[in-house]
PDB file of N, CA and C in Angstrom:
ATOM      1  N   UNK A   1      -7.089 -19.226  22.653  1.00  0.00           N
ATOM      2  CA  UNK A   1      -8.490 -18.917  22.318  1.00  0.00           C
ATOM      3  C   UNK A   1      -8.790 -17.459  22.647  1.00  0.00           C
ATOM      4  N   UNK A   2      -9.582 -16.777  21.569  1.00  0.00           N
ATOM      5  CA  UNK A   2      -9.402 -15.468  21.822  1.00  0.00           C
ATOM      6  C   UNK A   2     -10.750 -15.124  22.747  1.00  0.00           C
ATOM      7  N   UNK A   3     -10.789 -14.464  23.968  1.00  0.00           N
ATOM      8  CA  UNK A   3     -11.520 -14.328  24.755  1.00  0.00           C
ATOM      9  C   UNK A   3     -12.687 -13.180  23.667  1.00  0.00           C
ATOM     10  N   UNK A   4     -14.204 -12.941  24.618  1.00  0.00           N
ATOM     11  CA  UNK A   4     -14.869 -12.081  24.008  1.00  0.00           C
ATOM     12  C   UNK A   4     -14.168 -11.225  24.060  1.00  0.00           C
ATOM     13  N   UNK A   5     -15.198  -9.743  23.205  1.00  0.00           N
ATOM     14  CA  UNK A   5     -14.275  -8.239  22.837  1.00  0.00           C
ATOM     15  C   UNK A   5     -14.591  -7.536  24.649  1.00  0.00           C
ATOM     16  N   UNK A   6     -13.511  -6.690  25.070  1.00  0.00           N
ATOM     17  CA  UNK A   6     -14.030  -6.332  26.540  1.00  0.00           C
ATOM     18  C   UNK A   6     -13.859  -5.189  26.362  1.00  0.00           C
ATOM     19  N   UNK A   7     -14.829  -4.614  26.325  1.00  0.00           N
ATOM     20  CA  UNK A   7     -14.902  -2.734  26.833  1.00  0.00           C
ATOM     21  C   UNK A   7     -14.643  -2.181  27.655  1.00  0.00           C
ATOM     22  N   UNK A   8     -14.144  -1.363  28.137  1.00  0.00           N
ATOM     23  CA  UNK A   8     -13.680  -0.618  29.097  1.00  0.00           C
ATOM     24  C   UNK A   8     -14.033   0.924  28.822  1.00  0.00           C
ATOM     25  N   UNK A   9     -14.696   1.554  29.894  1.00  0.00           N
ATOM     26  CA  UNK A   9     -14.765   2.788  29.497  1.00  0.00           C
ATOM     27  C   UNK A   9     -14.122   3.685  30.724  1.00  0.00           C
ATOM     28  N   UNK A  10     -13.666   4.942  30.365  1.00  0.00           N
ATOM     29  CA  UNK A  10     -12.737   5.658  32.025  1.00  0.00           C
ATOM     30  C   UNK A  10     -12.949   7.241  31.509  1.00  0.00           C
ATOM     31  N   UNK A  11     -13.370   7.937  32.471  1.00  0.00           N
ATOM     32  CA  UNK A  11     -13.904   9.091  32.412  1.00  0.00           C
ATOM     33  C   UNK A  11     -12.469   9.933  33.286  1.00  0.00           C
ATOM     34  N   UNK A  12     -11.928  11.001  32.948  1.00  0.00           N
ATOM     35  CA  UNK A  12     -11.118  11.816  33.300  1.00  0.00           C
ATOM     36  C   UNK A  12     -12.140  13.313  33.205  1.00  0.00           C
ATOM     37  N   UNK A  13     -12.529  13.501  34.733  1.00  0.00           N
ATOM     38  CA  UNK A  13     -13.010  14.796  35.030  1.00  0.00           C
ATOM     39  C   UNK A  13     -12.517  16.142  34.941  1.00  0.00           C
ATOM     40  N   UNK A  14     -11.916  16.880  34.094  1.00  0.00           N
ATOM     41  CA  UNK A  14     -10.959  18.072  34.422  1.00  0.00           C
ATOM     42  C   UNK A  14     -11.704  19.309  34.753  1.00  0.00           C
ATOM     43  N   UNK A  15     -12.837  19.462  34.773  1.00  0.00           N
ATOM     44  CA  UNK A  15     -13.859  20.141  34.597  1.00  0.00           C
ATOM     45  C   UNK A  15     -12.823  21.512  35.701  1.00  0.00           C
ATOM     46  N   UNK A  16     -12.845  21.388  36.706  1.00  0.00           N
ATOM     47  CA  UNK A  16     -12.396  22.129  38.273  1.00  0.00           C
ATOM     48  C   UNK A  16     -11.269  22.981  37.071  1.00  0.00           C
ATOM     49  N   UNK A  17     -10.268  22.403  36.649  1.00  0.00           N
ATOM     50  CA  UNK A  17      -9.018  22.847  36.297  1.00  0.00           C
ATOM     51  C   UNK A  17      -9.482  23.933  34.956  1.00  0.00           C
ATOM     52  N   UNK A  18      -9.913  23.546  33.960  1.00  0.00           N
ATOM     53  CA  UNK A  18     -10.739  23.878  32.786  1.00  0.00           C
ATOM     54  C   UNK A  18     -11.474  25.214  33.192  1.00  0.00           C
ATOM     55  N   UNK A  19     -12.402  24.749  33.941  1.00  0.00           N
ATOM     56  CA  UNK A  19     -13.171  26.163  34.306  1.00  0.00           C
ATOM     57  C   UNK A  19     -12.195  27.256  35.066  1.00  0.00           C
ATOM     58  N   UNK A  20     -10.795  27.285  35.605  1.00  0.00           N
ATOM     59  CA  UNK A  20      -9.791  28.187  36.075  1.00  0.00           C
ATOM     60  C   UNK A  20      -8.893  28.353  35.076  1.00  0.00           C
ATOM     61  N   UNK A  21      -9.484  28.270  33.742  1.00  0.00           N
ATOM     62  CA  UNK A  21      -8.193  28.580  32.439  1.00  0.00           C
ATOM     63  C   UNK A  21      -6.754  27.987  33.140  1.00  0.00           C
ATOM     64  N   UNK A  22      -6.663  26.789  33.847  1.00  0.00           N
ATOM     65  CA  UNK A  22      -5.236  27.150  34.344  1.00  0.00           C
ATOM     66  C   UNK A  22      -4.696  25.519  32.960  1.00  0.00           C
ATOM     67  N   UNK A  23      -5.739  25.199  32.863  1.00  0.00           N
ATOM     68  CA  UNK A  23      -5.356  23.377  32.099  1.00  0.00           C
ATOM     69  C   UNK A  23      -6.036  23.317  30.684  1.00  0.00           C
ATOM     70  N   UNK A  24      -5.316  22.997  30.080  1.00  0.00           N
ATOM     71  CA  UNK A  24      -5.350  22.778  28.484  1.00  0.00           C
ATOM     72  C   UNK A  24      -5.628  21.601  27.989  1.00  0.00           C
ATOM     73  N   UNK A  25      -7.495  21.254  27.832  1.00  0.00           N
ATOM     74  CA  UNK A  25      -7.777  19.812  27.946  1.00  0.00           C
ATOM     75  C   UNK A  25      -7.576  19.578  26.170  1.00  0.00           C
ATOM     76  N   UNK A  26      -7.809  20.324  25.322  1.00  0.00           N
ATOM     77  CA  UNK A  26      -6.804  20.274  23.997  1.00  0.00           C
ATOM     78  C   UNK A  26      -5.465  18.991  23.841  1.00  0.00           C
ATOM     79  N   UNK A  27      -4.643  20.409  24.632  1.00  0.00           N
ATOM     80  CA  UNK A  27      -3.214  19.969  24.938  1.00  0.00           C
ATOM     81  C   UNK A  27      -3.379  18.106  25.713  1.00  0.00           C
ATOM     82  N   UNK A  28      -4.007  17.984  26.284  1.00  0.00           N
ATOM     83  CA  UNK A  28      -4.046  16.899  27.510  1.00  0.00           C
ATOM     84  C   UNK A  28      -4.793  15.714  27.088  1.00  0.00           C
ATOM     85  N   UNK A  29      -5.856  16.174  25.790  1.00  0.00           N
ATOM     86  CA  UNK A  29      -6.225  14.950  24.654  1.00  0.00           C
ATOM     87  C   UNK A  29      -5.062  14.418  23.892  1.00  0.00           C
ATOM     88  N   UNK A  30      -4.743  15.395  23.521  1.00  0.00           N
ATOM     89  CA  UNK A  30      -3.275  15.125  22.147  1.00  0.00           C
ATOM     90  C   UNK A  30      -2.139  14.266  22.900  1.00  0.00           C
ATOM     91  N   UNK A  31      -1.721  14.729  24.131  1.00  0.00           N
ATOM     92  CA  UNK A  31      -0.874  13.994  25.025  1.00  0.00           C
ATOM     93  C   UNK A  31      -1.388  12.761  25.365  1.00  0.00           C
ATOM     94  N   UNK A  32      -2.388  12.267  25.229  1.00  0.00           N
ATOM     95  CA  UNK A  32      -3.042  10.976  25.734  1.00  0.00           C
ATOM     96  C   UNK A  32      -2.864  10.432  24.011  1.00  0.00           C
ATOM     97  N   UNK A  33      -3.007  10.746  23.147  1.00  0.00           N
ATOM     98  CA  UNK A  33      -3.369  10.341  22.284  1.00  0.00           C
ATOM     99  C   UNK A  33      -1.738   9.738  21.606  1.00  0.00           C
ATOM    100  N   UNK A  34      -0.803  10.488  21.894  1.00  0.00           N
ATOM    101  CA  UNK A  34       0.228  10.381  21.874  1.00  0.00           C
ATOM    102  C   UNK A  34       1.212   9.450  22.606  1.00  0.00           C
ATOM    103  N   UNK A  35       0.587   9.682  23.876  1.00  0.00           N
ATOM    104  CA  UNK A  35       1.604   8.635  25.160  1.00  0.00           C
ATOM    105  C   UNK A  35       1.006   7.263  25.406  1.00  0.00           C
ATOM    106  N   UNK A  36      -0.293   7.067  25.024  1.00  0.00           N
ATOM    107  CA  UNK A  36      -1.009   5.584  25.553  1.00  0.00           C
ATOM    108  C   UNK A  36       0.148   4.869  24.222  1.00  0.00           C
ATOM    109  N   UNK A  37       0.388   3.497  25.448  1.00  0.00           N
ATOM    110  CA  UNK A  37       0.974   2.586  25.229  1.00  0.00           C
ATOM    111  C   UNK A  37       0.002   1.465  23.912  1.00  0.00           C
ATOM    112  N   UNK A  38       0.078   0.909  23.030  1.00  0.00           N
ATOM    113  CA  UNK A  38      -0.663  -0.233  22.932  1.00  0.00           C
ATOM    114  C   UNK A  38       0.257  -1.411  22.286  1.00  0.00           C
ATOM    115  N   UNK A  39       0.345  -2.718  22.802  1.00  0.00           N
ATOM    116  CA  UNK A  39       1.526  -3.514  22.791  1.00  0.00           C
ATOM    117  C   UNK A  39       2.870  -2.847  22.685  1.00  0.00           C
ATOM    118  N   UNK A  40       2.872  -1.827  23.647  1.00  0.00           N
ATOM    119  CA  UNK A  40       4.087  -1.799  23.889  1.00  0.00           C
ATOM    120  C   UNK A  40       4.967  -0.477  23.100  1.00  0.00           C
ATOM    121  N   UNK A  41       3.846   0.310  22.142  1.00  0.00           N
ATOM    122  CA  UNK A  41       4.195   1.237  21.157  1.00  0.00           C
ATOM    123  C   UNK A  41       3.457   2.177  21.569  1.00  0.00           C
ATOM    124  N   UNK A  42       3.730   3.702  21.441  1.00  0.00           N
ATOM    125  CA  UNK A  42       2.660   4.764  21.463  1.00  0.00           C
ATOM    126  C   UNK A  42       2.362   5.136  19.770  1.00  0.00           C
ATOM    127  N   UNK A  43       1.817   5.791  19.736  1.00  0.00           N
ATOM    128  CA  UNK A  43       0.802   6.014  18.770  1.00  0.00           C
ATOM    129  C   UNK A  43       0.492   4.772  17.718  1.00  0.00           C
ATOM    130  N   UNK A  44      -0.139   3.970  18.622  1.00  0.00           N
ATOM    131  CA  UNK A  44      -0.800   2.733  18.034  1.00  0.00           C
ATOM    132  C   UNK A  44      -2.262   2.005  18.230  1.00  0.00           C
ATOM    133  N   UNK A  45      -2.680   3.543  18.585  1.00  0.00           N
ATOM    134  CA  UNK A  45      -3.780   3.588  19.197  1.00  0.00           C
ATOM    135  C   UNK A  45      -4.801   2.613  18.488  1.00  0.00           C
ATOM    136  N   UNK A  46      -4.928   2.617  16.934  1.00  0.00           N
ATOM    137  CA  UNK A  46      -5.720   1.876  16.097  1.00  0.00           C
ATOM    138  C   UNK A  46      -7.318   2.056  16.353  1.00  0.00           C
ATOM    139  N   UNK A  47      -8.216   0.912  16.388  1.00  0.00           N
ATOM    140  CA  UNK A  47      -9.416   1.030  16.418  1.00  0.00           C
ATOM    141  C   UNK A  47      -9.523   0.916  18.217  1.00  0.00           C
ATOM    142  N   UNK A  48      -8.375   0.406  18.772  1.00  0.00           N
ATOM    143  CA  UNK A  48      -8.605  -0.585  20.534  1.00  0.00           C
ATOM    144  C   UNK A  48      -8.512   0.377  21.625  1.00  0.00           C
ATOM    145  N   UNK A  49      -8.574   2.029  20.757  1.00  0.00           N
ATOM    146  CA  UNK A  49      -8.636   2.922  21.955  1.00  0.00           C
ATOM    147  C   UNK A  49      -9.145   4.169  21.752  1.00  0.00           C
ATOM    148  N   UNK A  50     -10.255   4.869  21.617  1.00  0.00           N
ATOM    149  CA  UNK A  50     -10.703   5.563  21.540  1.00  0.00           C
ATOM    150  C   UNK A  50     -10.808   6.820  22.230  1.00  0.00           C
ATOM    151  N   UNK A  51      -9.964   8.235  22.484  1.00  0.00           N
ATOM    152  CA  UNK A  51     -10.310   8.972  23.216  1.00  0.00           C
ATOM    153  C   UNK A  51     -10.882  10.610  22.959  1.00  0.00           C
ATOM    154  N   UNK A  52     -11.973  11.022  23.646  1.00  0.00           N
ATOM    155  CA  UNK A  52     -12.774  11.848  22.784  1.00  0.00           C
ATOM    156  C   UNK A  52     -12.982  13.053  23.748  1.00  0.00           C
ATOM    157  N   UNK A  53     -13.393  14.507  23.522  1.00  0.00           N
ATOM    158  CA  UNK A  53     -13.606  14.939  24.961  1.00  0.00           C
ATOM    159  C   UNK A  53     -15.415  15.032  24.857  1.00  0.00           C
ATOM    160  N   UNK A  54     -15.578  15.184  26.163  1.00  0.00           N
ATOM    161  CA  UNK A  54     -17.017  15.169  26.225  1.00  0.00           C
ATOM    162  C   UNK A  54     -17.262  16.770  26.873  1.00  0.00           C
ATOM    163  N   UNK A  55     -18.544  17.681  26.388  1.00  0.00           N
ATOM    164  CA  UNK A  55     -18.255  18.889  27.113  1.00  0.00           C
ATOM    165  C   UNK A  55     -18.183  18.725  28.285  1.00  0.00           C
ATOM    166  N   UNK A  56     -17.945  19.960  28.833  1.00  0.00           N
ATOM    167  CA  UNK A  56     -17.738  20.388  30.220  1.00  0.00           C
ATOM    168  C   UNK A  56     -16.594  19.765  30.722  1.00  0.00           C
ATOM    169  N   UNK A  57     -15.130  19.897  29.916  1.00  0.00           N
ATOM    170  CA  UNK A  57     -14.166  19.189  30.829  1.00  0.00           C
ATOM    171  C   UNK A  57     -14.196  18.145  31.331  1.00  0.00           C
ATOM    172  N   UNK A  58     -14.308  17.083  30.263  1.00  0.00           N
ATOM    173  CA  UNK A  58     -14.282  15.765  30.507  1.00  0.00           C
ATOM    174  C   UNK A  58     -13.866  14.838  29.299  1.00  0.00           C
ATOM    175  N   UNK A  59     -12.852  14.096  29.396  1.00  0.00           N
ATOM    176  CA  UNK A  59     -11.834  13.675  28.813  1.00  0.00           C
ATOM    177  C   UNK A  59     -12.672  11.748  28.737  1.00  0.00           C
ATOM    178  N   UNK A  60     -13.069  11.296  27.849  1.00  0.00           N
ATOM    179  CA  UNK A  60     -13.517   9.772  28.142  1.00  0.00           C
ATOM    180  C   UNK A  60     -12.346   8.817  26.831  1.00  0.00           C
ATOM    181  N   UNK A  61     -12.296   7.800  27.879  1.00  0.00           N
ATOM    182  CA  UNK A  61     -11.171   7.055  26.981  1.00  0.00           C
ATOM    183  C   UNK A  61     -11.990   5.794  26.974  1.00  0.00           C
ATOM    184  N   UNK A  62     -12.156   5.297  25.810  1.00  0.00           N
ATOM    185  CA  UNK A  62     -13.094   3.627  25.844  1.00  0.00           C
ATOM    186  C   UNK A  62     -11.872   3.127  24.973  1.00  0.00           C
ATOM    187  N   UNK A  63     -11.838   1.744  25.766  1.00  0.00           N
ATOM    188  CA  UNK A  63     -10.833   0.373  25.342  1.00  0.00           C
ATOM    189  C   UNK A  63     -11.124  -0.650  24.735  1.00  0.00           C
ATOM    190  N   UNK A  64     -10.978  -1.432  23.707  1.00  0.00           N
ATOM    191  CA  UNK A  64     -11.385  -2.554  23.476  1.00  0.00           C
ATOM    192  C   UNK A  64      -9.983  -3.371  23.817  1.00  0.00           C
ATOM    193  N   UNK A  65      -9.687  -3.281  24.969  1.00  0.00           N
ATOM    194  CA  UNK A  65      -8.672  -4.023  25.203  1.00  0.00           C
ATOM    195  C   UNK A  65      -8.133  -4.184  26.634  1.00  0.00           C
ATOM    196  N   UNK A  66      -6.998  -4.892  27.041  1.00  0.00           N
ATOM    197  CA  UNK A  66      -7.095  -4.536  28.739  1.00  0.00           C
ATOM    198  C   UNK A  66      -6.411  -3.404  28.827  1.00  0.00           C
ATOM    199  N   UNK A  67      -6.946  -2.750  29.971  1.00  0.00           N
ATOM    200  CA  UNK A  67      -6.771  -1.417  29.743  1.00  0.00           C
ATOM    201  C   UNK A  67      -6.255  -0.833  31.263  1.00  0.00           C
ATOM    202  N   UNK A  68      -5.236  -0.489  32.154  1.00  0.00           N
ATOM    203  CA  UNK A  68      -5.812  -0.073  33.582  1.00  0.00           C
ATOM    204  C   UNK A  68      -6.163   1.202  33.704  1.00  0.00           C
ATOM    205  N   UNK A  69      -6.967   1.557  34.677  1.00  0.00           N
ATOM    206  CA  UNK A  69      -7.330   2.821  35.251  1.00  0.00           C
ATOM    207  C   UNK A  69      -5.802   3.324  35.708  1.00  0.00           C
ATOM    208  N   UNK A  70      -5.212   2.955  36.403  1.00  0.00           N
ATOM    209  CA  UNK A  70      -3.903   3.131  37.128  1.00  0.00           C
ATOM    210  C   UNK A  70      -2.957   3.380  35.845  1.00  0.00           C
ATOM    211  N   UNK A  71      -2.893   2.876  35.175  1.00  0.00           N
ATOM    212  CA  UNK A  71      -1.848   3.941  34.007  1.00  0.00           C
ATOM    213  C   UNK A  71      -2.831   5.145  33.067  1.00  0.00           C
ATOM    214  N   UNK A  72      -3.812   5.026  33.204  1.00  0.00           N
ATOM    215  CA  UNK A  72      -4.693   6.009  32.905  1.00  0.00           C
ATOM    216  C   UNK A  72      -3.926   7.680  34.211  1.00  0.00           C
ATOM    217  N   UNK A  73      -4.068   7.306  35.383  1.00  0.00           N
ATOM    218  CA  UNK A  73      -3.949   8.020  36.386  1.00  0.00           C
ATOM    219  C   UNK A  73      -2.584   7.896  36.382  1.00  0.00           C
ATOM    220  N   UNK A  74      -1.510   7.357  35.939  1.00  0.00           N
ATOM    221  CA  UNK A  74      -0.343   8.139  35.694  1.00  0.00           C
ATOM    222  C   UNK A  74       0.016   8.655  34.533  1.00  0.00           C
ATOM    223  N   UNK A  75      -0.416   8.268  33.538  1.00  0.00           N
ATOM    224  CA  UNK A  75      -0.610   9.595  32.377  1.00  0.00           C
ATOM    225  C   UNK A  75      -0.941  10.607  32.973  1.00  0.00           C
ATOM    226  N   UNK A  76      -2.148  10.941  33.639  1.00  0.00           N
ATOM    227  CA  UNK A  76      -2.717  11.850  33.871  1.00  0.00           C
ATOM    228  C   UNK A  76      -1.536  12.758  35.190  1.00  0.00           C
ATOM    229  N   UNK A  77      -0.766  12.172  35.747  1.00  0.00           N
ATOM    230  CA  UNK A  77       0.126  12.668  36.396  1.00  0.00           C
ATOM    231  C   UNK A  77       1.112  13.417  35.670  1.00  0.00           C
ATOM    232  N   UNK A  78       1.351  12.407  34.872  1.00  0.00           N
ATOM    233  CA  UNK A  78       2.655  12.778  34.038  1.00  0.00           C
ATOM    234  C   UNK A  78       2.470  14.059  33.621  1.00  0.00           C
ATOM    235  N   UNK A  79       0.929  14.151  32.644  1.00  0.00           N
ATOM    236  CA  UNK A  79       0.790  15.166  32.116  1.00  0.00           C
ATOM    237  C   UNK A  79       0.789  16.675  33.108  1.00  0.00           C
ATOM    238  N   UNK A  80       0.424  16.502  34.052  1.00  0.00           N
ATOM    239  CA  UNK A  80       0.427  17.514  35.110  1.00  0.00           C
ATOM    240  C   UNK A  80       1.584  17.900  35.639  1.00  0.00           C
ATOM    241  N   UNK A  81       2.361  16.943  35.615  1.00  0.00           N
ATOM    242  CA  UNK A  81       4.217  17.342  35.986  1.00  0.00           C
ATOM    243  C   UNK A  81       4.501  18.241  34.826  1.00  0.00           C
ATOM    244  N   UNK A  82       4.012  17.768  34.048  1.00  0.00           N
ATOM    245  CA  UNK A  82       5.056  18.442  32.240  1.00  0.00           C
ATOM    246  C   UNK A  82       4.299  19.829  32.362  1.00  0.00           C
ATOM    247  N   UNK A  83       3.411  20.001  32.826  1.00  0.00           N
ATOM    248  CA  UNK A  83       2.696  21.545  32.820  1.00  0.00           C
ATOM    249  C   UNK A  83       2.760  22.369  33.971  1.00  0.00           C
ATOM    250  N   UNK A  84       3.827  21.827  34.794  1.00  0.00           N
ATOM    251  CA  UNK A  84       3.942  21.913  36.293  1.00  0.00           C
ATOM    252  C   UNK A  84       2.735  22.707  36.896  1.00  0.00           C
ATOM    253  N   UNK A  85       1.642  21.301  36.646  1.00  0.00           N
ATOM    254  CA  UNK A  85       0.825  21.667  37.740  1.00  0.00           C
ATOM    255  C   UNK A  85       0.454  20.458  38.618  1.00  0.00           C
ATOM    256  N   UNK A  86       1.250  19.912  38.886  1.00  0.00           N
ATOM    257  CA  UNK A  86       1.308  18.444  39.835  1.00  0.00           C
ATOM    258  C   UNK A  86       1.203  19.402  41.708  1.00  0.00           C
ATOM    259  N   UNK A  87       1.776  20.593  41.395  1.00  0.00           N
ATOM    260  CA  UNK A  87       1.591  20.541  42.573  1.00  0.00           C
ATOM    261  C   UNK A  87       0.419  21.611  43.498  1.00  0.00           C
ATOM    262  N   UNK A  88      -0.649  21.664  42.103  1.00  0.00           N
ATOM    263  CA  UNK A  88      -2.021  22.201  42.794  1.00  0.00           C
ATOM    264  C   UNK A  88      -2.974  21.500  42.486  1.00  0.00           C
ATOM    265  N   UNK A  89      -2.737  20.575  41.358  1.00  0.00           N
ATOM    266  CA  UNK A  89      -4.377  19.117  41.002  1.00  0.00           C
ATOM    267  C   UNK A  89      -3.377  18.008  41.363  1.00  0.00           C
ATOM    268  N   UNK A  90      -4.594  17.221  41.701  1.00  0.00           N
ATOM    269  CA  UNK A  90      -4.144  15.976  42.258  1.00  0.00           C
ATOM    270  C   UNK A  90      -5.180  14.720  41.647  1.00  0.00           C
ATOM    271  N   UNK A  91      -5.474  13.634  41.066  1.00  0.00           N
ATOM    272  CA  UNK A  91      -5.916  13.090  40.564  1.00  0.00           C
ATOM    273  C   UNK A  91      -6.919  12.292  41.784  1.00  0.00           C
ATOM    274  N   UNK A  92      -8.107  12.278  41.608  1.00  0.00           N
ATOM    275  CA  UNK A  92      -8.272  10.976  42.011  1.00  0.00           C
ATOM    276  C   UNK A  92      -9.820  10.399  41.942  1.00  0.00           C
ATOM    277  N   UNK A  93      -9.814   8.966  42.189  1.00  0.00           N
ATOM    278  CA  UNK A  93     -11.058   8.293  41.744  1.00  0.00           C
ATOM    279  C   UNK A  93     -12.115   8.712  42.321  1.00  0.00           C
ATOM    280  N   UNK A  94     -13.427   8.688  41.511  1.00  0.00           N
ATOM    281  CA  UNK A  94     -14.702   9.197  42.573  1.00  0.00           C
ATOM    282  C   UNK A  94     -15.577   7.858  41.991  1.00  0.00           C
ATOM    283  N   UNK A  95     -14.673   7.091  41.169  1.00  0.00           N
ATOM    284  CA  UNK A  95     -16.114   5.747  41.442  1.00  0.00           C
ATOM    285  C   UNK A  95     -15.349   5.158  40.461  1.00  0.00           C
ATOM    286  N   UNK A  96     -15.397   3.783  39.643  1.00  0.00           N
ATOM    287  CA  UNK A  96     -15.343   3.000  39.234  1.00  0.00           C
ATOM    288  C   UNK A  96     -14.800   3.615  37.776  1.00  0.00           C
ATOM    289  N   UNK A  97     -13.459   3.804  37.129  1.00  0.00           N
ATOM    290  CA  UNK A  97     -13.275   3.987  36.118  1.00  0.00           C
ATOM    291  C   UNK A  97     -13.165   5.719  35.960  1.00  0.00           C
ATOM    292  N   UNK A  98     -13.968   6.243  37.063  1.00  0.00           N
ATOM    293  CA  UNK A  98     -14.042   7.975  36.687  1.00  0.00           C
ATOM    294  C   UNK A  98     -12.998   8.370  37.470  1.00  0.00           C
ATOM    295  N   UNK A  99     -11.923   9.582  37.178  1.00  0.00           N
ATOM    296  CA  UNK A  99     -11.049   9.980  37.489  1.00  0.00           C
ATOM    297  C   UNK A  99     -11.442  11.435  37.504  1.00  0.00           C
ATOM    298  N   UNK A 100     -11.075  12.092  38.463  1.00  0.00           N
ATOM    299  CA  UNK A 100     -11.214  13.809  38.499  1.00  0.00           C
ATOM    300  C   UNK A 100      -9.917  14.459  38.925  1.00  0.00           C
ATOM    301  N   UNK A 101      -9.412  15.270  38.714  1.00  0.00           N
ATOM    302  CA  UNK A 101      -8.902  16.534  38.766  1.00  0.00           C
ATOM    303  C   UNK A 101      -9.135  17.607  39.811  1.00  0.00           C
ATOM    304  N   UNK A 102      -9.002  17.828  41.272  1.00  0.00           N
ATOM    305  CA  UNK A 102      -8.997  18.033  41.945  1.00  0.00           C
ATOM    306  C   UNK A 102      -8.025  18.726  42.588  1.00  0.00           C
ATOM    307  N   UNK A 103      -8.368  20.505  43.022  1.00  0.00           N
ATOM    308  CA  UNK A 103      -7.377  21.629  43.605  1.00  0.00           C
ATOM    309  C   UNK A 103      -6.684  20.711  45.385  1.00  0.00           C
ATOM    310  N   UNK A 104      -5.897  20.634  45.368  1.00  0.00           N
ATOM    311  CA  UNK A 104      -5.261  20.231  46.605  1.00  0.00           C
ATOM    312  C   UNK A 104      -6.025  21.689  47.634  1.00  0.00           C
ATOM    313  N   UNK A 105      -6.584  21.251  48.672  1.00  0.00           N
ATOM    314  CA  UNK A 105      -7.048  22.105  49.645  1.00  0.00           C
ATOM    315  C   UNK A 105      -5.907  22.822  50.097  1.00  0.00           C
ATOM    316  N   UNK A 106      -5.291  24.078  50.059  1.00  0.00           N
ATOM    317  CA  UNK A 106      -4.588  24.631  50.553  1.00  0.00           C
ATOM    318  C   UNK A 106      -5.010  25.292  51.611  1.00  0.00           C
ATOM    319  N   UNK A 107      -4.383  25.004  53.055  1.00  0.00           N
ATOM    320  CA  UNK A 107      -4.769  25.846  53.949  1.00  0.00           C
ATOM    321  C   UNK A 107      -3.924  27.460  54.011  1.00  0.00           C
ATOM    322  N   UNK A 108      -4.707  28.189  54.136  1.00  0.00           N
ATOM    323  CA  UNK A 108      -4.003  29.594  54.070  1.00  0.00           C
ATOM    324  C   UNK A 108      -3.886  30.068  55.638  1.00  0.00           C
ATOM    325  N   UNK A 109      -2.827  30.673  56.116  1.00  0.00           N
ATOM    326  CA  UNK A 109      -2.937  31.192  57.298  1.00  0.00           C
ATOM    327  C   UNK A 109      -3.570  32.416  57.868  1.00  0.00           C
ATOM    328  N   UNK A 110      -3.630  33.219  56.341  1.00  0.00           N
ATOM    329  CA  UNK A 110      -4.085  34.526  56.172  1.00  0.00           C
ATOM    330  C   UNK A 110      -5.886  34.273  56.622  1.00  0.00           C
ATOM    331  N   UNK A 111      -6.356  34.968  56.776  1.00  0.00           N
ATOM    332  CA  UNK A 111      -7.815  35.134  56.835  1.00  0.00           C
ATOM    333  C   UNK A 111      -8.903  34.977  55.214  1.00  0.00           C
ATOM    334  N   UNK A 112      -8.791  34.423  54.625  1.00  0.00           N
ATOM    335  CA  UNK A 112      -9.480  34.664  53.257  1.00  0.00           C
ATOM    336  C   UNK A 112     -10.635  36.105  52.987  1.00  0.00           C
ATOM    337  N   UNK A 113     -10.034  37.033  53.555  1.00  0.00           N
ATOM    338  CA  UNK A 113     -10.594  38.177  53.332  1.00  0.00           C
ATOM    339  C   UNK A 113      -9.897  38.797  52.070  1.00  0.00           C
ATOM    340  N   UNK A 114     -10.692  39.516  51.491  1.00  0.00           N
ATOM    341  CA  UNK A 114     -10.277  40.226  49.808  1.00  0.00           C
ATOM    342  C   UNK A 114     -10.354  41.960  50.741  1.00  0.00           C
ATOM    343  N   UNK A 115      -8.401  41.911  50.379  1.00  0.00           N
ATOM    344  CA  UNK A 115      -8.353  43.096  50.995  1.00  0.00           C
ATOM    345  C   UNK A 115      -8.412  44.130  49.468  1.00  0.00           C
ATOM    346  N   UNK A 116      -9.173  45.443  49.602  1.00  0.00           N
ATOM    347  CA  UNK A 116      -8.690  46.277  48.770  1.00  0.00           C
ATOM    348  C   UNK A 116      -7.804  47.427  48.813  1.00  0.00           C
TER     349      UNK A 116
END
């Protein structure tokens, strides 16, 4: 019996990365659009997955299907390895479905003074 239709909606924040020209939310739509799985195939996206950007560096993916956040957030890894920048953003949840993009706090030993 086919259950009702279930929506899912998941917000990917890149905004931080975007505004430092360092991330290509272009590039990082097309890669989603490309790598999401659906039964088991990529680019089979069909009508059951929708992903669009919204301004200001923000990436929204709506599902009509089961969908996890957690392979959402390893796409979103993946994609950051392949651009080797896995090792200055770091993904992570700020509420229910929303995912952000986040500079790893680097502590500097130096003084953060701008020498000229």
């Amino acid at each position: 019996k086919k259950g009702q239709k279930i929506t899912k909606k998941f917000i990917i924040n890149c905004s931080q990365p975007v505004n430092d020209k360092i991330f290509d939310i272009q590039a990082f739509e097309k890669f989603l659009h490309e790598r999401i799985k659906v039964e088991g195939r990529t680019g089979n996206l069909g009508d059951n997955i929708q992903i669009s950007q919204q301004g200001d560096g923000k990436i929204e993916v709506i599902a009509h299907q089961e969908f996890s956040g957690r392979y959402l957030k390893y796409l979103t890894k993946k994609f950051l390895k392949k651009q080797q920048l896995r090792d200055w953003l770091r993904v992570v949840s700020t509420s229910k479905g929303v995912y952000e993009l986040r500079f790893f706090n680097i502590v500097n030993d130096e003084a953060d003074e701008d020498e000229d």
